[in-house]
PDB file of N, CA and C in Angstrom:
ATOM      1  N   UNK A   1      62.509  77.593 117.172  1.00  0.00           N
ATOM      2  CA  UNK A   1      63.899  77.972 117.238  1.00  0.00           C
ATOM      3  C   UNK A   1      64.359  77.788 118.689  1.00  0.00           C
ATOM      4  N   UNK A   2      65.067  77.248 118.906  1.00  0.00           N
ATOM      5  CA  UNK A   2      65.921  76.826 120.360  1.00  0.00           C
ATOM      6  C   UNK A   2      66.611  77.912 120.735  1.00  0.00           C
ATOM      7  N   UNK A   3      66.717  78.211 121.645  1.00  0.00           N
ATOM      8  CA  UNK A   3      67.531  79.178 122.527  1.00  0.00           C
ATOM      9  C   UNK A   3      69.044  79.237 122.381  1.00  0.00           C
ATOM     10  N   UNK A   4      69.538  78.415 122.061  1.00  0.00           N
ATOM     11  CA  UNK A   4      70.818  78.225 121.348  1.00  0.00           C
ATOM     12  C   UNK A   4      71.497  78.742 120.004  1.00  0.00           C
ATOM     13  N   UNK A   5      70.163  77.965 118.988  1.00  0.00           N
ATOM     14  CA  UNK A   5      69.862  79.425 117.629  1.00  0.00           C
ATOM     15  C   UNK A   5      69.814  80.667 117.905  1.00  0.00           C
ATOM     16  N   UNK A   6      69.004  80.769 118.906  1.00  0.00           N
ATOM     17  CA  UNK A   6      68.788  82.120 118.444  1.00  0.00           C
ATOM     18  C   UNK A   6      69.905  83.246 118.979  1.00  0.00           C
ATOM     19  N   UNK A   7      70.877  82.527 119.854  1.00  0.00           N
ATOM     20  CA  UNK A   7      72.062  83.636 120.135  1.00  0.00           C
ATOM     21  C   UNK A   7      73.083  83.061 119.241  1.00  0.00           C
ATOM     22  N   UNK A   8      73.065  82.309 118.123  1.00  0.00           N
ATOM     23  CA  UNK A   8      73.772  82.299 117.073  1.00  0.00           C
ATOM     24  C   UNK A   8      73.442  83.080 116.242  1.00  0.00           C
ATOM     25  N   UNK A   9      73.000  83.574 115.794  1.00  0.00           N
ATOM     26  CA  UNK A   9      71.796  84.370 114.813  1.00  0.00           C
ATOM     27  C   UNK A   9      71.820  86.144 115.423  1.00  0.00           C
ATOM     28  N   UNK A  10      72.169  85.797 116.676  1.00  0.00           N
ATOM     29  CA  UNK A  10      72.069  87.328 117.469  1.00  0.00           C
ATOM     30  C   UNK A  10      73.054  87.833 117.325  1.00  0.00           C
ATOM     31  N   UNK A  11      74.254  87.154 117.348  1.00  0.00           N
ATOM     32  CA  UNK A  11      75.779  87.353 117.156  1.00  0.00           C
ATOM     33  C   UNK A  11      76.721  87.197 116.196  1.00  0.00           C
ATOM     34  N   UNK A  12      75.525  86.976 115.309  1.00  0.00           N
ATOM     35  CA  UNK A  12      76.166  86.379 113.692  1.00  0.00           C
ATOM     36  C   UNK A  12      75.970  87.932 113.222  1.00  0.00           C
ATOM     37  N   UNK A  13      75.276  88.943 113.216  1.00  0.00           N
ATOM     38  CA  UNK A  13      75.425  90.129 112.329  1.00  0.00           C
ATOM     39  C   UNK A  13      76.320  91.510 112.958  1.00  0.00           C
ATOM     40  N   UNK A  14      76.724  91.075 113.978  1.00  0.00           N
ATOM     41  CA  UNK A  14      77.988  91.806 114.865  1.00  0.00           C
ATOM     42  C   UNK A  14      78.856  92.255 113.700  1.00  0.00           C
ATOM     43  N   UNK A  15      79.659  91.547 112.712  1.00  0.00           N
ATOM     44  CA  UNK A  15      80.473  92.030 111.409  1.00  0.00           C
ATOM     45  C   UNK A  15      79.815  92.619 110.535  1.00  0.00           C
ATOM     46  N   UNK A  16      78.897  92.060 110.196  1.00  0.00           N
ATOM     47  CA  UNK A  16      77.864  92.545 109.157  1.00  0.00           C
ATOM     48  C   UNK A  16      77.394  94.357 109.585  1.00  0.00           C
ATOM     49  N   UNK A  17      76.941  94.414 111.068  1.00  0.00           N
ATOM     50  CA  UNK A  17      76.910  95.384 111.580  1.00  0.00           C
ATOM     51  C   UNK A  17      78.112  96.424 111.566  1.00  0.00           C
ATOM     52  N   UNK A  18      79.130  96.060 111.900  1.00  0.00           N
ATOM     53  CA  UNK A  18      80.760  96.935 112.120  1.00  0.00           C
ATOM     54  C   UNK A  18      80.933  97.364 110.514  1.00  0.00           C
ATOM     55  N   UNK A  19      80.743  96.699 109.250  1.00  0.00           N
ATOM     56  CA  UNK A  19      80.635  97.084 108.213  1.00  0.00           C
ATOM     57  C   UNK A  19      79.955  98.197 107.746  1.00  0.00           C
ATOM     58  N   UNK A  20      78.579  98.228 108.197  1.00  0.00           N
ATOM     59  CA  UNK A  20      77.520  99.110 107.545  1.00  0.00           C
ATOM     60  C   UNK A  20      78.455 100.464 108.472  1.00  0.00           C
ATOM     61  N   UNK A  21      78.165 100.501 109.676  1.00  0.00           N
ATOM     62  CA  UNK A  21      79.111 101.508 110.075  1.00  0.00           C
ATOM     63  C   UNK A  21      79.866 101.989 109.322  1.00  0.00           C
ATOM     64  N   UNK A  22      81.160 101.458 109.409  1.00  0.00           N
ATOM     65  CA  UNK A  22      82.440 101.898 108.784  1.00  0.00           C
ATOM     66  C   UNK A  22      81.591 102.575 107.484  1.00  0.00           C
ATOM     67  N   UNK A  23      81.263 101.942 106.641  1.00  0.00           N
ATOM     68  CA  UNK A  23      80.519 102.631 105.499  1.00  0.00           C
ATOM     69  C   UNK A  23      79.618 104.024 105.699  1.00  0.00           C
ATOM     70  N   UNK A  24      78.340 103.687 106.740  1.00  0.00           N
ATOM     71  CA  UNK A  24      77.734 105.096 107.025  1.00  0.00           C
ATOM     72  C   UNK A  24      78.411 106.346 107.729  1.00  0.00           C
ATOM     73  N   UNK A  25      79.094 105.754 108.357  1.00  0.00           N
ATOM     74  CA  UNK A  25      80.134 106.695 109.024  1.00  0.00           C
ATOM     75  C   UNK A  25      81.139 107.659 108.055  1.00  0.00           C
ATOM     76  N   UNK A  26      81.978 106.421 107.302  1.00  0.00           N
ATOM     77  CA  UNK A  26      82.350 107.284 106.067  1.00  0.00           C
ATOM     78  C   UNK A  26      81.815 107.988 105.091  1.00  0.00           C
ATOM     79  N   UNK A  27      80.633 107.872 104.317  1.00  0.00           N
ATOM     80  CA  UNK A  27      80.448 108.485 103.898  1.00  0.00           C
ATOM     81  C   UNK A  27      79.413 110.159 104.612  1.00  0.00           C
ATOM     82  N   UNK A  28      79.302 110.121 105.613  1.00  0.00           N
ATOM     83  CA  UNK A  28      78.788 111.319 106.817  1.00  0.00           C
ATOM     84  C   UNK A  28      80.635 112.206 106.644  1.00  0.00           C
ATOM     85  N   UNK A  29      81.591 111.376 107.000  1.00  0.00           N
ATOM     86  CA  UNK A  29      82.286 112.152 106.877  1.00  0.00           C
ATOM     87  C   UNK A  29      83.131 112.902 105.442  1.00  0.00           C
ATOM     88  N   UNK A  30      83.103 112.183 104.226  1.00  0.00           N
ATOM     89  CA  UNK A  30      83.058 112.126 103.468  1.00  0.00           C
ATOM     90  C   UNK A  30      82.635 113.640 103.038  1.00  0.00           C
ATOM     91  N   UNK A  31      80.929 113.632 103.319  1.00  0.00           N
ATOM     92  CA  UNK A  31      80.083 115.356 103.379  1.00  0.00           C
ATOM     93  C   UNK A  31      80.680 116.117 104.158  1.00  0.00           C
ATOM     94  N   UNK A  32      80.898 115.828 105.495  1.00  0.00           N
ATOM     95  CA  UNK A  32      80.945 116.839 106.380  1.00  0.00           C
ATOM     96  C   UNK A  32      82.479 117.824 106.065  1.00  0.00           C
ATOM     97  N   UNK A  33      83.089 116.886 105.344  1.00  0.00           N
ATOM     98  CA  UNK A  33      84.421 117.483 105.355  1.00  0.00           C
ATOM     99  C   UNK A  33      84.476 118.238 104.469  1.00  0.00           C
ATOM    100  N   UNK A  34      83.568 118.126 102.980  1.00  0.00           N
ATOM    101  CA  UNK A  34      83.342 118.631 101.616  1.00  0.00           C
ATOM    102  C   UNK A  34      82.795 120.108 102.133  1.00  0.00           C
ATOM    103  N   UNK A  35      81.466 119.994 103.390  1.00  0.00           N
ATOM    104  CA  UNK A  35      80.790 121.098 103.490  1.00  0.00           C
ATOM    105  C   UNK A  35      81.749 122.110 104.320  1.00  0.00           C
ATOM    106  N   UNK A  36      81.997 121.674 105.433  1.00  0.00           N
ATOM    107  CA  UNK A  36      83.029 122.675 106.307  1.00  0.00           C
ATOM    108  C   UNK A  36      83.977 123.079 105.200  1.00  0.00           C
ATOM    109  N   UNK A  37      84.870 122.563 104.308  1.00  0.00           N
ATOM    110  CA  UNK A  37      85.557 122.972 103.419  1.00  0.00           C
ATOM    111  C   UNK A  37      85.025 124.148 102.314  1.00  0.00           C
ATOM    112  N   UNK A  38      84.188 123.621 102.363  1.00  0.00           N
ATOM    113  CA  UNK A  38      82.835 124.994 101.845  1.00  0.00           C
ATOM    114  C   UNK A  38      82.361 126.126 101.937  1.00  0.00           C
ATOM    115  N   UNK A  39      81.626 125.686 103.542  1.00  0.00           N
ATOM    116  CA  UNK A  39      82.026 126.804 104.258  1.00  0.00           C
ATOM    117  C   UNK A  39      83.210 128.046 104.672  1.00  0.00           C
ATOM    118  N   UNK A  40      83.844 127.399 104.620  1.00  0.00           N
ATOM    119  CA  UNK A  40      85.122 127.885 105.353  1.00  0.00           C
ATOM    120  C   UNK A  40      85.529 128.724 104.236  1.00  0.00           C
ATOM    121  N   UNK A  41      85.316 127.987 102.835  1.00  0.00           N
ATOM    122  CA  UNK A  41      86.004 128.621 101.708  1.00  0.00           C
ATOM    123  C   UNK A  41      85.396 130.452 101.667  1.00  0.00           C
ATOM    124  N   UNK A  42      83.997 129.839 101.927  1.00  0.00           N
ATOM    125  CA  UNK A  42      83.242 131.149 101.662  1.00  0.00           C
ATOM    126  C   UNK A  42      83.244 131.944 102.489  1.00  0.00           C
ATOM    127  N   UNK A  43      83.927 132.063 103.746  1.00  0.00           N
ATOM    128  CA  UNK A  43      84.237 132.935 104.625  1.00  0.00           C
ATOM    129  C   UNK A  43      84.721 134.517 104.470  1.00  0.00           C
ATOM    130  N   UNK A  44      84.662 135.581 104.561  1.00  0.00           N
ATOM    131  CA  UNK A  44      85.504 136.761 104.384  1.00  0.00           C
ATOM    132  C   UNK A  44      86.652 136.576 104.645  1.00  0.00           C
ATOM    133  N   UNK A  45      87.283 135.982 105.529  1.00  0.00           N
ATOM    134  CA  UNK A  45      88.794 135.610 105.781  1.00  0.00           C
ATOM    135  C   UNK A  45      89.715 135.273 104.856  1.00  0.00           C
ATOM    136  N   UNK A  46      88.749 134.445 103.796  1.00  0.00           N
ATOM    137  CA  UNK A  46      89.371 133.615 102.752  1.00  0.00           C
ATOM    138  C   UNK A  46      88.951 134.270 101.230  1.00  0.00           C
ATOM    139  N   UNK A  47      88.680 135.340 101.671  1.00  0.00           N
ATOM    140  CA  UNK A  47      87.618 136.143 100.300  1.00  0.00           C
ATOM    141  C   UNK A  47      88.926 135.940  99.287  1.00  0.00           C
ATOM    142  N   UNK A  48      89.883 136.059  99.172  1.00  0.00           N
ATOM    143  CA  UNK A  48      90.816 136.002  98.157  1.00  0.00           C
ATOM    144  C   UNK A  48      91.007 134.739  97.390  1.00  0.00           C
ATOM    145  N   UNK A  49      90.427 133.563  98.043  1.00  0.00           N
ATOM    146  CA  UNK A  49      90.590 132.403  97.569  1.00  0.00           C
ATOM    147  C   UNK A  49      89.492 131.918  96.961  1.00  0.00           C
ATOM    148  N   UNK A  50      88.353 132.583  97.733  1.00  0.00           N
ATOM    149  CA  UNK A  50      87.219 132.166  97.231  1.00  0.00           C
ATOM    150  C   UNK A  50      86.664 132.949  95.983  1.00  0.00           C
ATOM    151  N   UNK A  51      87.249 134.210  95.223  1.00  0.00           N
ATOM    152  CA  UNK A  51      87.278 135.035  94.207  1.00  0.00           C
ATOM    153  C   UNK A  51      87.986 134.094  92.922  1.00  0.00           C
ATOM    154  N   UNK A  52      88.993 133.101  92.802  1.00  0.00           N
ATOM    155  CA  UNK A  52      89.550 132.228  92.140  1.00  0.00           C
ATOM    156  C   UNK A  52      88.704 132.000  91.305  1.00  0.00           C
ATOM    157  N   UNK A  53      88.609 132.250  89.654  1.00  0.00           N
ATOM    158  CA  UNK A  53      87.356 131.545  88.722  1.00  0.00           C
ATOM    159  C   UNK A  53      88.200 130.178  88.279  1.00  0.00           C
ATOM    160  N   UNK A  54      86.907 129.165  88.485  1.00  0.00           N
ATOM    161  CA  UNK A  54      86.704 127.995  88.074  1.00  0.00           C
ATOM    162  C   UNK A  54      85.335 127.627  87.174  1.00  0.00           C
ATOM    163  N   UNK A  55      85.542 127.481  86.109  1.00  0.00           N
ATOM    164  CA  UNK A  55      84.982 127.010  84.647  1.00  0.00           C
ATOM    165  C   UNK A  55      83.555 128.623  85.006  1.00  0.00           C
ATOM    166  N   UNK A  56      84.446 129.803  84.852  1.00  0.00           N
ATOM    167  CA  UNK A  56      83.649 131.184  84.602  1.00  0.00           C
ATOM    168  C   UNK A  56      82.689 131.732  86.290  1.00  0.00           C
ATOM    169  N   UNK A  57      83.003 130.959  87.000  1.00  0.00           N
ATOM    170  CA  UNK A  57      82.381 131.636  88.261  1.00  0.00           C
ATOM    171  C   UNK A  57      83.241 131.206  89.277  1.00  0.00           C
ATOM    172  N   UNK A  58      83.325 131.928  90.580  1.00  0.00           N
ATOM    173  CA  UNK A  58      84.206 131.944  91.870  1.00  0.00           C
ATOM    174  C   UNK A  58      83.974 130.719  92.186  1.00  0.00           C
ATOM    175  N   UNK A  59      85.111 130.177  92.804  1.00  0.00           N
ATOM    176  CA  UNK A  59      85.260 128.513  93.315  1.00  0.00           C
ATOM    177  C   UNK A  59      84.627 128.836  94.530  1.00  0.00           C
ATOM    178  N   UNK A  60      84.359 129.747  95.324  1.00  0.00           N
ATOM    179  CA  UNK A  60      83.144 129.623  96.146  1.00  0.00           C
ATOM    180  C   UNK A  60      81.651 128.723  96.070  1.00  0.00           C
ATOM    181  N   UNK A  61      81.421 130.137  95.324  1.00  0.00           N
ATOM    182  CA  UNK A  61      80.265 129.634  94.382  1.00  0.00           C
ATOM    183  C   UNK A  61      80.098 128.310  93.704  1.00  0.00           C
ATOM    184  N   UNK A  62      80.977 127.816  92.882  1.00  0.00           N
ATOM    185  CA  UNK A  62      80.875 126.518  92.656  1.00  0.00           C
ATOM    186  C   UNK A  62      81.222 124.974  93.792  1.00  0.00           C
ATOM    187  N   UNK A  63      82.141 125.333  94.845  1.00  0.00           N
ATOM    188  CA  UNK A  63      81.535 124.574  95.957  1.00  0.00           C
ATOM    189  C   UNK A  63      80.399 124.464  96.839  1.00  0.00           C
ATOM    190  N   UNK A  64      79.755 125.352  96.665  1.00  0.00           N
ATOM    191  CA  UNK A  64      78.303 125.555  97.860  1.00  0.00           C
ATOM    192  C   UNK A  64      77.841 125.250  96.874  1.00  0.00           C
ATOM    193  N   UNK A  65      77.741 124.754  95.365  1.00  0.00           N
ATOM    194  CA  UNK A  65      76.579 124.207  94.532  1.00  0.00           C
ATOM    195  C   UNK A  65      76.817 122.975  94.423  1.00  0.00           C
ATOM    196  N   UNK A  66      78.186 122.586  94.381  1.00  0.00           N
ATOM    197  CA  UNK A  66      78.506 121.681  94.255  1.00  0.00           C
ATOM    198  C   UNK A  66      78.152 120.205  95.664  1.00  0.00           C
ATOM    199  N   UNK A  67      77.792 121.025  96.752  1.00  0.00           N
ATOM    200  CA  UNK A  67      77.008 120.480  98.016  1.00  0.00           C
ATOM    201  C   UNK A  67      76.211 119.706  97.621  1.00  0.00           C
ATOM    202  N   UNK A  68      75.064 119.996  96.765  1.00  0.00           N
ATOM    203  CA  UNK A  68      73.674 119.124  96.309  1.00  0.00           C
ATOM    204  C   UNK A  68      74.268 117.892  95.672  1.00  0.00           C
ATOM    205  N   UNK A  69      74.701 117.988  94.372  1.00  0.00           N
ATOM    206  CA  UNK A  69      74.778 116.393  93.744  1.00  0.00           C
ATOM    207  C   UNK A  69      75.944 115.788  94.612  1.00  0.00           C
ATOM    208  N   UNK A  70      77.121 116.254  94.963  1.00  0.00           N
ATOM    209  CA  UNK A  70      77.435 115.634  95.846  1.00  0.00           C
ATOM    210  C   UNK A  70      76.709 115.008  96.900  1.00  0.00           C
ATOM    211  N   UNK A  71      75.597 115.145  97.322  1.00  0.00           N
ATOM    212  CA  UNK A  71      74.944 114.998  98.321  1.00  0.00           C
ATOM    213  C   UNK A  71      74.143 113.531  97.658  1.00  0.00           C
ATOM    214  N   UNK A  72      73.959 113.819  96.569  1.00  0.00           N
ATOM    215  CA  UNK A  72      72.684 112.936  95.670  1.00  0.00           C
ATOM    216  C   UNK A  72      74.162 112.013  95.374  1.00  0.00           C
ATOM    217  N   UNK A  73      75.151 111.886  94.957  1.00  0.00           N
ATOM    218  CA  UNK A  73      75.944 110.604  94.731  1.00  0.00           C
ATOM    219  C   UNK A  73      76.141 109.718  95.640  1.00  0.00           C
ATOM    220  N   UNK A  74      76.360 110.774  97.143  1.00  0.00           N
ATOM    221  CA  UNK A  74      76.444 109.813  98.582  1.00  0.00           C
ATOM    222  C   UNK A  74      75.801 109.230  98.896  1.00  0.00           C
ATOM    223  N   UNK A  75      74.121 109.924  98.517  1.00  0.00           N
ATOM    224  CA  UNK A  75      72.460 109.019  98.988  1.00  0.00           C
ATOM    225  C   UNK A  75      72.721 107.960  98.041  1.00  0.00           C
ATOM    226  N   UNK A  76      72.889 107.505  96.923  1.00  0.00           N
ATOM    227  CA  UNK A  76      72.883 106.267  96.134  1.00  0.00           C
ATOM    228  C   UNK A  76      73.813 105.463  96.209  1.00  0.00           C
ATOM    229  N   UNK A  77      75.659 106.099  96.524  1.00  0.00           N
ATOM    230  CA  UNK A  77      75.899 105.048  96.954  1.00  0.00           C
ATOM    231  C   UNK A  77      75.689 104.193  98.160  1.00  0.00           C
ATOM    232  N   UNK A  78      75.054 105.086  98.943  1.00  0.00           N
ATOM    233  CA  UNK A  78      74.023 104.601 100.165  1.00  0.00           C
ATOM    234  C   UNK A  78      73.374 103.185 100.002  1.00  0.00           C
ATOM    235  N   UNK A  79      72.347 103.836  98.824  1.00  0.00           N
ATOM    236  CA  UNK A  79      71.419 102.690  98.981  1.00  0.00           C
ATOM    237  C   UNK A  79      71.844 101.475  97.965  1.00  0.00           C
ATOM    238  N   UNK A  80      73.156 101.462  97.035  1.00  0.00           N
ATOM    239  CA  UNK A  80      73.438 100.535  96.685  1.00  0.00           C
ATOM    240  C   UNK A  80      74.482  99.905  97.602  1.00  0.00           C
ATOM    241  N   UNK A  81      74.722 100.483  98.297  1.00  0.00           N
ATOM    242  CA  UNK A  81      75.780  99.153  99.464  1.00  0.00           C
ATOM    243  C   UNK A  81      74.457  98.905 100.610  1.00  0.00           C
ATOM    244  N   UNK A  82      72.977  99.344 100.494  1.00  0.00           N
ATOM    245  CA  UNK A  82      72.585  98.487 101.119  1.00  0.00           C
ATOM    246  C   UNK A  82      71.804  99.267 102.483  1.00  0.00           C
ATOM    247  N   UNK A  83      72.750 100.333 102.945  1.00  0.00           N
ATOM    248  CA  UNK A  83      72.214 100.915 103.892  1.00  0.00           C
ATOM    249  C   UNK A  83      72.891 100.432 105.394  1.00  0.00           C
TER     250      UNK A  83
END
């Protein structure tokens, strides 16, 4: 490989790179915003909101469970765009 290739090749996945970003990045924020929202819900501050029943238990409660498979949909669409 010539020295010429190979900074074609070095500079060819620069987009390819800015992509996966944008993607890992979004979906990090994607969670982070679900969980702080979560959090926050379950706060004493917010105890009135977080008492709200949704399908027979406090929408608290069902967002801090709701953390896990959310969590498990983000890991797969993970690894089907590739990583």
């Amino acid at each position: 490989m010539t020295k010429q290739n190979r900074k074609k090749t070095k500079y060819a996945s620069i987009p390819n790179l800015r992509k996966k970003a944008i993607v890992n990045f979004g979906l990090f924020f994607v969670f982070f915003a679900f969980y702080i929202f979560s959090a926050t819900l379950c706060t004493p501050l917010l105890r009135d909101y977080a008492m709200i029943p949704v399908f027979g238990m406090p929408i608290c409660l069902l967002s801090s469970l709701l953390v896990f498979p959310l969590s498990g949909i983000l890991i797969a669409i993970w690894f089907k765009k590739g990583g």
